[in-house]
PDB file of N, CA and C in Angstrom:
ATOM      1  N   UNK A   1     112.974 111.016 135.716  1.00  0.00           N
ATOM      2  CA  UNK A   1     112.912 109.844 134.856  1.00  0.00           C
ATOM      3  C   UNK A   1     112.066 110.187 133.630  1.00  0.00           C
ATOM      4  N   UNK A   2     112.898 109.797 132.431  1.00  0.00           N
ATOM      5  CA  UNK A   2     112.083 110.023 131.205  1.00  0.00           C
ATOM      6  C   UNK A   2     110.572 109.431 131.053  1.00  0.00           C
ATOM      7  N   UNK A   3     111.285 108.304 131.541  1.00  0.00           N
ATOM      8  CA  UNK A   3     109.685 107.251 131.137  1.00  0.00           C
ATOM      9  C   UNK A   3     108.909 106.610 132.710  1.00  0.00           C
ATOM     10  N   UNK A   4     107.421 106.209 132.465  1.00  0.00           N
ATOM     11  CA  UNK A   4     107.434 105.567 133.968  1.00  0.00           C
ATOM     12  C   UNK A   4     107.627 104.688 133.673  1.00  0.00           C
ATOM     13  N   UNK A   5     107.556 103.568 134.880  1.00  0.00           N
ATOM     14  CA  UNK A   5     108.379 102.742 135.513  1.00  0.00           C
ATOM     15  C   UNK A   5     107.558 101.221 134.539  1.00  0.00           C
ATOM     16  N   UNK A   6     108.185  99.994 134.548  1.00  0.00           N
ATOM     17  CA  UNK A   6     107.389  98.683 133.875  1.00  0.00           C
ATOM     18  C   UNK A   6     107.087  98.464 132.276  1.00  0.00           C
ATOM     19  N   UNK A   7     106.298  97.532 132.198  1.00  0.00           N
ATOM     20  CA  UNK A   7     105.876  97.649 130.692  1.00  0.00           C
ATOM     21  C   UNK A   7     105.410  99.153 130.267  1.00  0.00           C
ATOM     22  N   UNK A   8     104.407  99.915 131.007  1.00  0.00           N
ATOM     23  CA  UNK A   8     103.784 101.630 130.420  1.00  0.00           C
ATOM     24  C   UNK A   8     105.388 102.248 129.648  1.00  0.00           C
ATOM     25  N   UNK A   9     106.057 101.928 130.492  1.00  0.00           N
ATOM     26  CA  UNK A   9     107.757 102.404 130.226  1.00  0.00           C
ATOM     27  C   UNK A   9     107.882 102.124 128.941  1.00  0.00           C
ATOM     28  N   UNK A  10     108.313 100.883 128.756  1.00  0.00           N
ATOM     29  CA  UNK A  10     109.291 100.080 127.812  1.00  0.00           C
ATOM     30  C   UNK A  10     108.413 100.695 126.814  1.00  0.00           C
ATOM     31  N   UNK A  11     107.268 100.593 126.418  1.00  0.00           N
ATOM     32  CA  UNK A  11     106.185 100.981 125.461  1.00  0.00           C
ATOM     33  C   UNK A  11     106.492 102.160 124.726  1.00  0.00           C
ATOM     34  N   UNK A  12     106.468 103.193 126.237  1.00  0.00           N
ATOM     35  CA  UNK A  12     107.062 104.471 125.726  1.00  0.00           C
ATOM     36  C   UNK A  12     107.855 104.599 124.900  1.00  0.00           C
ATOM     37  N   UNK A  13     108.614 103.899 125.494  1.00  0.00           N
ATOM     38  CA  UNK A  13     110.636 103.972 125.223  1.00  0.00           C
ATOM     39  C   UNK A  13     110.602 103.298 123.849  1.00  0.00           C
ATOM     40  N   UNK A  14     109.726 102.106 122.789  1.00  0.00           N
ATOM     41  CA  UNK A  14     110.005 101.595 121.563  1.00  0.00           C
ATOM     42  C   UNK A  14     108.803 102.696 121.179  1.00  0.00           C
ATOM     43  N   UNK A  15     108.067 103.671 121.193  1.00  0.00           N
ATOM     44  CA  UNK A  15     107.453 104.486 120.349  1.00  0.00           C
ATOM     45  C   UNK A  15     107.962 105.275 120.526  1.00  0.00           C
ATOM     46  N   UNK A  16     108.776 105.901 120.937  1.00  0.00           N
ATOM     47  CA  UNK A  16     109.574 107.177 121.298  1.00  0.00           C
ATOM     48  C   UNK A  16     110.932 106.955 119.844  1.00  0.00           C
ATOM     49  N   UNK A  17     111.726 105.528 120.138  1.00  0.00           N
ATOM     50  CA  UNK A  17     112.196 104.958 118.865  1.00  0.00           C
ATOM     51  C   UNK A  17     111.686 105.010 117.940  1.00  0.00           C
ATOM     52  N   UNK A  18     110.543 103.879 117.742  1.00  0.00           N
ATOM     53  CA  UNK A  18     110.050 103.797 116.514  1.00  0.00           C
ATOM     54  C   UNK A  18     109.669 105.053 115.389  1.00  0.00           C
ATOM     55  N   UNK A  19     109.480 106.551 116.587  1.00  0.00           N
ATOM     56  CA  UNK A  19     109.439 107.641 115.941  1.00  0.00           C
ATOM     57  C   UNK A  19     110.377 108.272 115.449  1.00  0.00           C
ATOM     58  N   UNK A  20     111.357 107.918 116.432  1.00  0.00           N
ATOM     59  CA  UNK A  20     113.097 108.279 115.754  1.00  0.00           C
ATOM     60  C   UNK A  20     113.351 107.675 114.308  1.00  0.00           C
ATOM     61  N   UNK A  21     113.228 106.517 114.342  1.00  0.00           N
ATOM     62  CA  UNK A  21     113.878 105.628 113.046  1.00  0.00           C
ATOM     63  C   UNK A  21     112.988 105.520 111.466  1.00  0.00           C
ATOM     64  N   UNK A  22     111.485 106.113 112.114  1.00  0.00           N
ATOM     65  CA  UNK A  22     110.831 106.100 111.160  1.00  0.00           C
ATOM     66  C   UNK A  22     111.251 107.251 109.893  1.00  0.00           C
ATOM     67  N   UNK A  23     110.979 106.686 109.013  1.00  0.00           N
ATOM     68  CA  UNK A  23     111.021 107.838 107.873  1.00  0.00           C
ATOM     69  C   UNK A  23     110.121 108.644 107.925  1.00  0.00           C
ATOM     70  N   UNK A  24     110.446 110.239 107.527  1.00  0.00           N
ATOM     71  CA  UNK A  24     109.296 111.158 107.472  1.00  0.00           C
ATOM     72  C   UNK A  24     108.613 111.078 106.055  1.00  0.00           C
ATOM     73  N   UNK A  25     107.586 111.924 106.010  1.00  0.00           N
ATOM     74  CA  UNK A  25     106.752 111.278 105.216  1.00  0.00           C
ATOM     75  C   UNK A  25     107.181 111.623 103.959  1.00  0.00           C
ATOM     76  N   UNK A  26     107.877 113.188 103.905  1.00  0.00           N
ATOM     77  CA  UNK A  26     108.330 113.618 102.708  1.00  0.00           C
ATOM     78  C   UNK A  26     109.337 112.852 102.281  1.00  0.00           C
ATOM     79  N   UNK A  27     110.445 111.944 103.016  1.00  0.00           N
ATOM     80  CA  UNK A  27     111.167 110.955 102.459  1.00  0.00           C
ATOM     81  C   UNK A  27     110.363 109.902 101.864  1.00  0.00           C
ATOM     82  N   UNK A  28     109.525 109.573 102.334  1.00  0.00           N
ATOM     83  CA  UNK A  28     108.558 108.662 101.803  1.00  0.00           C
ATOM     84  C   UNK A  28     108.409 108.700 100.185  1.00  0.00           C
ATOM     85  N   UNK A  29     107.811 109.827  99.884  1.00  0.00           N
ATOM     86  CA  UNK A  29     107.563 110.716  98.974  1.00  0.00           C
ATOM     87  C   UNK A  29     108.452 110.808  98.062  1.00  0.00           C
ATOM     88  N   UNK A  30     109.392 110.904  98.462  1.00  0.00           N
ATOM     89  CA  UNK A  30     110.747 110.789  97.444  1.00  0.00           C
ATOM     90  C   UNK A  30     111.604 109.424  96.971  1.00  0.00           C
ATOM     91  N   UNK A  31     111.810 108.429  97.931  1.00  0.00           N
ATOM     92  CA  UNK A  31     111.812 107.180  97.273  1.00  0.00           C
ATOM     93  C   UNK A  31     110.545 106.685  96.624  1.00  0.00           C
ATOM     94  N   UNK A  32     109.138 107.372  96.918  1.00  0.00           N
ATOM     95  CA  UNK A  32     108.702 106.689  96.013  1.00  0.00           C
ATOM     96  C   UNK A  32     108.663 107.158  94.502  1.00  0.00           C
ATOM     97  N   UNK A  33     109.088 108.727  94.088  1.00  0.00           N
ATOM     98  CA  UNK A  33     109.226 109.260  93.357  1.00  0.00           C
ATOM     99  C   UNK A  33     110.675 108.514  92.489  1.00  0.00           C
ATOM    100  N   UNK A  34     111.827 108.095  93.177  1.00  0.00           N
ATOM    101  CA  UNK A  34     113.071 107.709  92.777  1.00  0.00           C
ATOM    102  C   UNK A  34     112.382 106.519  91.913  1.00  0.00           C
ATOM    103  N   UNK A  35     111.686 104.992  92.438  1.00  0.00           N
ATOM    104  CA  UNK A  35     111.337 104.437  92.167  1.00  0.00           C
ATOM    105  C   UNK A  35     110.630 104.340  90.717  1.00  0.00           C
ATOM    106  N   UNK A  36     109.801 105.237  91.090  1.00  0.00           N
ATOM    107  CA  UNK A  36     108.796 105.510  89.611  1.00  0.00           C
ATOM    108  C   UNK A  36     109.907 106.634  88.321  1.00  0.00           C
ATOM    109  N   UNK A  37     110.736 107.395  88.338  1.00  0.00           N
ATOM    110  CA  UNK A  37     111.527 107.071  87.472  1.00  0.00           C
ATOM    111  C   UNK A  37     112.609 106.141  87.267  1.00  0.00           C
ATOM    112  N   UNK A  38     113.106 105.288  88.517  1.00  0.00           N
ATOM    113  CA  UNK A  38     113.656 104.148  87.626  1.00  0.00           C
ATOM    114  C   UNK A  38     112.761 103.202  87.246  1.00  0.00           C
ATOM    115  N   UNK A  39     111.879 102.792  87.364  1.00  0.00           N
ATOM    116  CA  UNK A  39     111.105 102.190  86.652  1.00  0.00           C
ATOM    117  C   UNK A  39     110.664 102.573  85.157  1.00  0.00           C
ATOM    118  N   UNK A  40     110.324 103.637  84.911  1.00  0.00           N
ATOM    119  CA  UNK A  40     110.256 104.362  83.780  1.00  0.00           C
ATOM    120  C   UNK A  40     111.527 104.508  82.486  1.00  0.00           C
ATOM    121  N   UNK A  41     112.557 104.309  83.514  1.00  0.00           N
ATOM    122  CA  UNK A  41     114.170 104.056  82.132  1.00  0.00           C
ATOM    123  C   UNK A  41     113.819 102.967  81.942  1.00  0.00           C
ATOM    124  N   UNK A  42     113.641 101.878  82.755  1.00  0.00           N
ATOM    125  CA  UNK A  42     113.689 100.332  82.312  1.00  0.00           C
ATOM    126  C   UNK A  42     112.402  99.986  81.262  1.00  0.00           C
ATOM    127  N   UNK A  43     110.888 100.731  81.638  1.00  0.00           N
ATOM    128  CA  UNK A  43     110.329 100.401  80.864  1.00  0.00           C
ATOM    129  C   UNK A  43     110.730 100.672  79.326  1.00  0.00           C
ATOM    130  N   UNK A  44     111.123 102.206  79.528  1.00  0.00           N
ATOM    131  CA  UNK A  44     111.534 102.579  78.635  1.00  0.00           C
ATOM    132  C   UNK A  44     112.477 101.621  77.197  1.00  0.00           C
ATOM    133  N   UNK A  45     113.406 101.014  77.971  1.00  0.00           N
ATOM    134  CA  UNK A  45     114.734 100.226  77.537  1.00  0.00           C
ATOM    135  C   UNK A  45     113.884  99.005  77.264  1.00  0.00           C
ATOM    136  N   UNK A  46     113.135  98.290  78.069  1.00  0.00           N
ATOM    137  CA  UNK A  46     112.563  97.081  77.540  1.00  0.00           C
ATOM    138  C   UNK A  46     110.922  97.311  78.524  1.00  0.00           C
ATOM    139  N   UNK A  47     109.913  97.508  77.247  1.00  0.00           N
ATOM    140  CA  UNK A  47     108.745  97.722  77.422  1.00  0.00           C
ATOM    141  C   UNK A  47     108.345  96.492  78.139  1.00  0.00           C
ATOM    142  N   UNK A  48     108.439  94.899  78.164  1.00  0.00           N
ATOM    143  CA  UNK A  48     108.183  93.899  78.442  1.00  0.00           C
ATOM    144  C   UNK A  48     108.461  93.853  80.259  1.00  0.00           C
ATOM    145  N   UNK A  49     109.358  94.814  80.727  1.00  0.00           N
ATOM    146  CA  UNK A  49     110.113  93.883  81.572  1.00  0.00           C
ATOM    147  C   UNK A  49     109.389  94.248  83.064  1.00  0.00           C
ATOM    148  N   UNK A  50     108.868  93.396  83.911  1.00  0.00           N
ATOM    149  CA  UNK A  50     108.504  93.415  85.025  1.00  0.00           C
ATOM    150  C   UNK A  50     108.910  93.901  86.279  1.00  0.00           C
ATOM    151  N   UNK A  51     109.198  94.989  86.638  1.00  0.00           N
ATOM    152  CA  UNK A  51     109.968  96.001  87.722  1.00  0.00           C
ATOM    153  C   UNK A  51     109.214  95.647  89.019  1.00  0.00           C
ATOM    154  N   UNK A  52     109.789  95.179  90.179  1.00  0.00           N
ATOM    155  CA  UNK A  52     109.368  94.339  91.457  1.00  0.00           C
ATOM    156  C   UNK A  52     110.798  95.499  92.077  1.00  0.00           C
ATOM    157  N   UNK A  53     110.317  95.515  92.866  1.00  0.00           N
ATOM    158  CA  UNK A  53     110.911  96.925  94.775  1.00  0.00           C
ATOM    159  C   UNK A  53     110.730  95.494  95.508  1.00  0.00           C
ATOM    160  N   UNK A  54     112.140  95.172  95.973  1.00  0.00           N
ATOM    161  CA  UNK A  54     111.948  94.254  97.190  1.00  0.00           C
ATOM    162  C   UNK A  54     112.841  94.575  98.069  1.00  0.00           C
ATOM    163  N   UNK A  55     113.201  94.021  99.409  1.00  0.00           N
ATOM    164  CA  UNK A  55     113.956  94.327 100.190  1.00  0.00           C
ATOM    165  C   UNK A  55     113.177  95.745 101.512  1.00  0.00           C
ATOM    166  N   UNK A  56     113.864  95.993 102.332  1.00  0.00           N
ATOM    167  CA  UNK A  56     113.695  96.838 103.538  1.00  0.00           C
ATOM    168  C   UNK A  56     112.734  98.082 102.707  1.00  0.00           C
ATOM    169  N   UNK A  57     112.712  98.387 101.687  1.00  0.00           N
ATOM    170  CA  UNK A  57     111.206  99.057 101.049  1.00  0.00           C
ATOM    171  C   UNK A  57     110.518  98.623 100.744  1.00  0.00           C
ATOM    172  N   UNK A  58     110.631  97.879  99.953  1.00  0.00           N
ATOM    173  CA  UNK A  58     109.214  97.070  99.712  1.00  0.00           C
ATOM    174  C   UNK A  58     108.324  96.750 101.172  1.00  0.00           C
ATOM    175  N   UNK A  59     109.129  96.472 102.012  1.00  0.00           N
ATOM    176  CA  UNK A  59     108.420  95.936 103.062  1.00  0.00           C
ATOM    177  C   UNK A  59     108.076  97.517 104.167  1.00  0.00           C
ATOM    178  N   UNK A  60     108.430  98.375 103.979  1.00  0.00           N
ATOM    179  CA  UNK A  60     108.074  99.970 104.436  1.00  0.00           C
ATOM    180  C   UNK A  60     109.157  99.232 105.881  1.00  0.00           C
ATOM    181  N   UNK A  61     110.156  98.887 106.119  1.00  0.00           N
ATOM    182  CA  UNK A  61     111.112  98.448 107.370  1.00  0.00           C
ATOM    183  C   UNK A  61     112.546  99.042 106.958  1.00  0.00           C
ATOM    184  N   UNK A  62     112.622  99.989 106.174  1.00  0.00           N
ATOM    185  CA  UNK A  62     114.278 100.598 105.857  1.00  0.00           C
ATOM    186  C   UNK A  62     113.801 102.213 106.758  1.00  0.00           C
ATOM    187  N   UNK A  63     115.645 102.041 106.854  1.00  0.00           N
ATOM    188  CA  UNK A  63     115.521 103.442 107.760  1.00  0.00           C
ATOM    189  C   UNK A  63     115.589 104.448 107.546  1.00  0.00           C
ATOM    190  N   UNK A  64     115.741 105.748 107.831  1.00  0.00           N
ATOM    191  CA  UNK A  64     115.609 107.167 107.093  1.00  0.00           C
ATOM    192  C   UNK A  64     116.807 107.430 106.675  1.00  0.00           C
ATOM    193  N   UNK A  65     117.044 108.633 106.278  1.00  0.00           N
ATOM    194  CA  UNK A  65     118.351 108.350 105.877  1.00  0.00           C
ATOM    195  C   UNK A  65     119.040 110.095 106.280  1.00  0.00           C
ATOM    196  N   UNK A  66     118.994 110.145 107.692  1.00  0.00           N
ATOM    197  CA  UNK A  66     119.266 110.859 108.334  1.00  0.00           C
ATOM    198  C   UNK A  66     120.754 111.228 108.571  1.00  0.00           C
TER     199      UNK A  66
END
């Protein structure tokens, strides 16, 4: 048996996931790099304009992209 037995289990079994689905860090690294040049055309295009990241990044809950 992979995991023991009860809650100690189940625990296992969603950090064992949560390590699967997580992004590594160097992806990390790189949407946040994507980000900061699109932000940079737009400032570029209109110096005024307020650039907001929302959705499954903003909130660090999007998945890798494996």
């Amino acid at each position: 048996m992979k995991y023991n037995m009860g809650v100690t289990g189940l625990h296992e079994e969603i950090m064992e996931f949560y390590n699967f689905v997580s992004p590594r860090p160097e992806e990390e690294t790189m949407r946040k790099e994507v980000v900061k040049r699109i932000e940079s055309v737009i400032k570029d295009l209109w110096p005024t304009a307020d650039v907001q990241i929302f959705g499954s990044f903003s909130t660090g809950l999007y998945l890798p992209t494996r």
